[in-house]
C-alpha atoms as a PDB file:
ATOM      1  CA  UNK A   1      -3.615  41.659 170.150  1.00  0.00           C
ATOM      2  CA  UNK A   2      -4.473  42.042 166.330  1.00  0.00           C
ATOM      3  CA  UNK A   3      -6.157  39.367 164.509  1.00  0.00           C
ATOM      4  CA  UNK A   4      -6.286  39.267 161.000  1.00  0.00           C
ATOM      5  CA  UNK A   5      -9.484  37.147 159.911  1.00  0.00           C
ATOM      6  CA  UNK A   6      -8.854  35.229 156.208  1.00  0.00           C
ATOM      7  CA  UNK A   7     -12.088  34.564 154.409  1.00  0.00           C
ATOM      8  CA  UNK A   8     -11.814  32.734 151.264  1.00  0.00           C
ATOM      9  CA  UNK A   9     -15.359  31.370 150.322  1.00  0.00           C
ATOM     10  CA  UNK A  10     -18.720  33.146 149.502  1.00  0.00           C
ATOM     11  CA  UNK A  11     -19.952  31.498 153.118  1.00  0.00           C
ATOM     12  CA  UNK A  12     -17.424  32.574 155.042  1.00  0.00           C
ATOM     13  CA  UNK A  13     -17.349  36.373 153.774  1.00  0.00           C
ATOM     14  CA  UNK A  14     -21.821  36.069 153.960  1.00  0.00           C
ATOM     15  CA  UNK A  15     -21.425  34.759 157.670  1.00  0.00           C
ATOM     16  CA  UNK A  16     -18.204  37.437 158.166  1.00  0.00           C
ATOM     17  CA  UNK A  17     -20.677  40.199 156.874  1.00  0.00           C
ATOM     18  CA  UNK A  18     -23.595  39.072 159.201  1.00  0.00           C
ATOM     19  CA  UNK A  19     -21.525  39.010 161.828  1.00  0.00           C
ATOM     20  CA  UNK A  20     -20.661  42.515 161.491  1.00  0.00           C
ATOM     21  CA  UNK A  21     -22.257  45.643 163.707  1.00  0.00           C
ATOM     22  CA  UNK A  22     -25.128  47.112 162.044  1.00  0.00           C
ATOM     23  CA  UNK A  23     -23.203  50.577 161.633  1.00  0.00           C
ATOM     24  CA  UNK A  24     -20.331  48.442 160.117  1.00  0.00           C
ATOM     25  CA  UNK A  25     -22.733  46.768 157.553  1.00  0.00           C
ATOM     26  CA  UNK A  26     -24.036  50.067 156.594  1.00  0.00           C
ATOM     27  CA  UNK A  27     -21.151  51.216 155.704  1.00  0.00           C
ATOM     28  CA  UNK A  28     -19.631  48.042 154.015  1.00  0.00           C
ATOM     29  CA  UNK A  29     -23.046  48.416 151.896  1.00  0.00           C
ATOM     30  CA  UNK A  30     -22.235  52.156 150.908  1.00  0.00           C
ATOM     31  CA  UNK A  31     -18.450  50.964 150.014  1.00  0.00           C
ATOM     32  CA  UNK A  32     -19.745  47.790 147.851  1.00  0.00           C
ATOM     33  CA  UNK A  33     -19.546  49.344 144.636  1.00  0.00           C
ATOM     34  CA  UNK A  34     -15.940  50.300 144.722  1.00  0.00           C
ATOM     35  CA  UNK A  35     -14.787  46.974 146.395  1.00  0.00           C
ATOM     36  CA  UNK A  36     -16.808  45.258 143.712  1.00  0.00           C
ATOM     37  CA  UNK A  37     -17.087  47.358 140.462  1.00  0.00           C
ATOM     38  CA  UNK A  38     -19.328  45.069 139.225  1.00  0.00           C
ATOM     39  CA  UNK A  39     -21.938  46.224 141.119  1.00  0.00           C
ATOM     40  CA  UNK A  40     -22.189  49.793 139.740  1.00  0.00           C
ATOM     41  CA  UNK A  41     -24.862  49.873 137.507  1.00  0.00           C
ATOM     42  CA  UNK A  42     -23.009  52.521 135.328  1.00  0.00           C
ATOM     43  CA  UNK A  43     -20.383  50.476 134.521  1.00  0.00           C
ATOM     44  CA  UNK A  44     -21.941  47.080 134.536  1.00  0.00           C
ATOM     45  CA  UNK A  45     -24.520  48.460 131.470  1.00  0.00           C
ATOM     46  CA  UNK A  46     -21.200  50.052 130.147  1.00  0.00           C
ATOM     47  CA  UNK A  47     -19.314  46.561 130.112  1.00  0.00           C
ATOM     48  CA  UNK A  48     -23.150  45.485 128.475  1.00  0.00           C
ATOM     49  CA  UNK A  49     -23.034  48.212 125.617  1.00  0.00           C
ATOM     50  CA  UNK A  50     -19.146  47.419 124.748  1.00  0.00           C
ATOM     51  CA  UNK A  51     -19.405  43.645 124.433  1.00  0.00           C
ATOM     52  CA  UNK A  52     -19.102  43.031 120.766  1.00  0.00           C
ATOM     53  CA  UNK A  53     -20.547  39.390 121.213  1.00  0.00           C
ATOM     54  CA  UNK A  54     -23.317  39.129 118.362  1.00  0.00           C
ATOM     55  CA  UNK A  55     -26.814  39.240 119.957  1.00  0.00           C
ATOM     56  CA  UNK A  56     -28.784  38.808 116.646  1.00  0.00           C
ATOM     57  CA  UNK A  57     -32.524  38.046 118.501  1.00  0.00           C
ATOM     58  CA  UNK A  58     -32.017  41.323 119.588  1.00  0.00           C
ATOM     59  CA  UNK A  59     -30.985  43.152 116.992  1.00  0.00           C
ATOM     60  CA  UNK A  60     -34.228  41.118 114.882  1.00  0.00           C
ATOM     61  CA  UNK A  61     -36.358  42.601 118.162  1.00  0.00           C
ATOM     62  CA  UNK A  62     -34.976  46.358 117.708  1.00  0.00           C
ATOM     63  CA  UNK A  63     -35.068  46.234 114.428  1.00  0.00           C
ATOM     64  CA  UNK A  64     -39.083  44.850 114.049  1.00  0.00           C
ATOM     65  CA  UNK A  65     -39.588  47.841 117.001  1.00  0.00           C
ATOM     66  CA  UNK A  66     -37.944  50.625 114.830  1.00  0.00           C
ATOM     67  CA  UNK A  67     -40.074  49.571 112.038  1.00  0.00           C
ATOM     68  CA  UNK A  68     -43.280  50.168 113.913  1.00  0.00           C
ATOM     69  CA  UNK A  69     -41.809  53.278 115.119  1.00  0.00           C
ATOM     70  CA  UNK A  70     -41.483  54.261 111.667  1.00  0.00           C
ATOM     71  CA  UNK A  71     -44.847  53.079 110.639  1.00  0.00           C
ATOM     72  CA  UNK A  72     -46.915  54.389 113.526  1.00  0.00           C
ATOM     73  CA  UNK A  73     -44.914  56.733 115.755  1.00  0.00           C
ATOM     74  CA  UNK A  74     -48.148  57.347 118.478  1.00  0.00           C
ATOM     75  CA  UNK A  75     -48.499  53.497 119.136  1.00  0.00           C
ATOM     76  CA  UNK A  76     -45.166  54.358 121.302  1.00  0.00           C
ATOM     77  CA  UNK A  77     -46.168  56.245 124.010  1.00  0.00           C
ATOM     78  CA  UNK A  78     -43.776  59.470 125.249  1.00  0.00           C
ATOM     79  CA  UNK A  79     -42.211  58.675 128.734  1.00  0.00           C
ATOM     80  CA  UNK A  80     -41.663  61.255 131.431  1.00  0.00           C
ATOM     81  CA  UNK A  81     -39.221  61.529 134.338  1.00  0.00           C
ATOM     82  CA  UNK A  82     -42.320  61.224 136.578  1.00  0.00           C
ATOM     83  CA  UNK A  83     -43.416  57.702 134.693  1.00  0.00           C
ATOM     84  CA  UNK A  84     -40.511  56.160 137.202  1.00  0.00           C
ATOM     85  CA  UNK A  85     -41.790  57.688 140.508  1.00  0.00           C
ATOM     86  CA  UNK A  86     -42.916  54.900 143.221  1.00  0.00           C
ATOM     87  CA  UNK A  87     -46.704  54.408 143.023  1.00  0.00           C
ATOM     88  CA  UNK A  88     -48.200  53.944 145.752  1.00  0.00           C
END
């Protein structure tokens, strides 16, 4: 027999998900993004860029950061691929 489980709340889809297998949760976790688009970091900095709500503080902050740019170019330093590696 076939039973269809309703979960409705945050707790009851946490404790649904812990109660899972562990080859069940790994794939659940490589399926998140496209059940929840809001977890792909693409699309969430997208949805970030595209917002047209005014964020003056940070346009004053960009804005004092290009000036120094301007002014001193070798106070920035140049940042390479290998800058992000894991250091161990």
């Amino acid at each position: 027999m076939l039973y269809k489980l309703v979960v409705s709340t945050v707790e009851e889809i946490a404790a649904a998900i812990r109660d899972l297998p562990d080859a069940e949760r790994a794939r659940l976790a490589e399926s998140l993004p496209t059940l929840v688009p809001e977890l792909d970091g693409d699309a969430r900095w997208e949805a970030i860029i595209r917002d047209p709500t005014p964020r003056p503080k940070l346009e004053r902050f960009l804005d004092e950061i290009d000036e120094a740019y301007r002014k001193d170019p070798s106070q920035f330093p140049i940042i390479k691929e290998s800058d992000f590696d894991e250091k161990a």
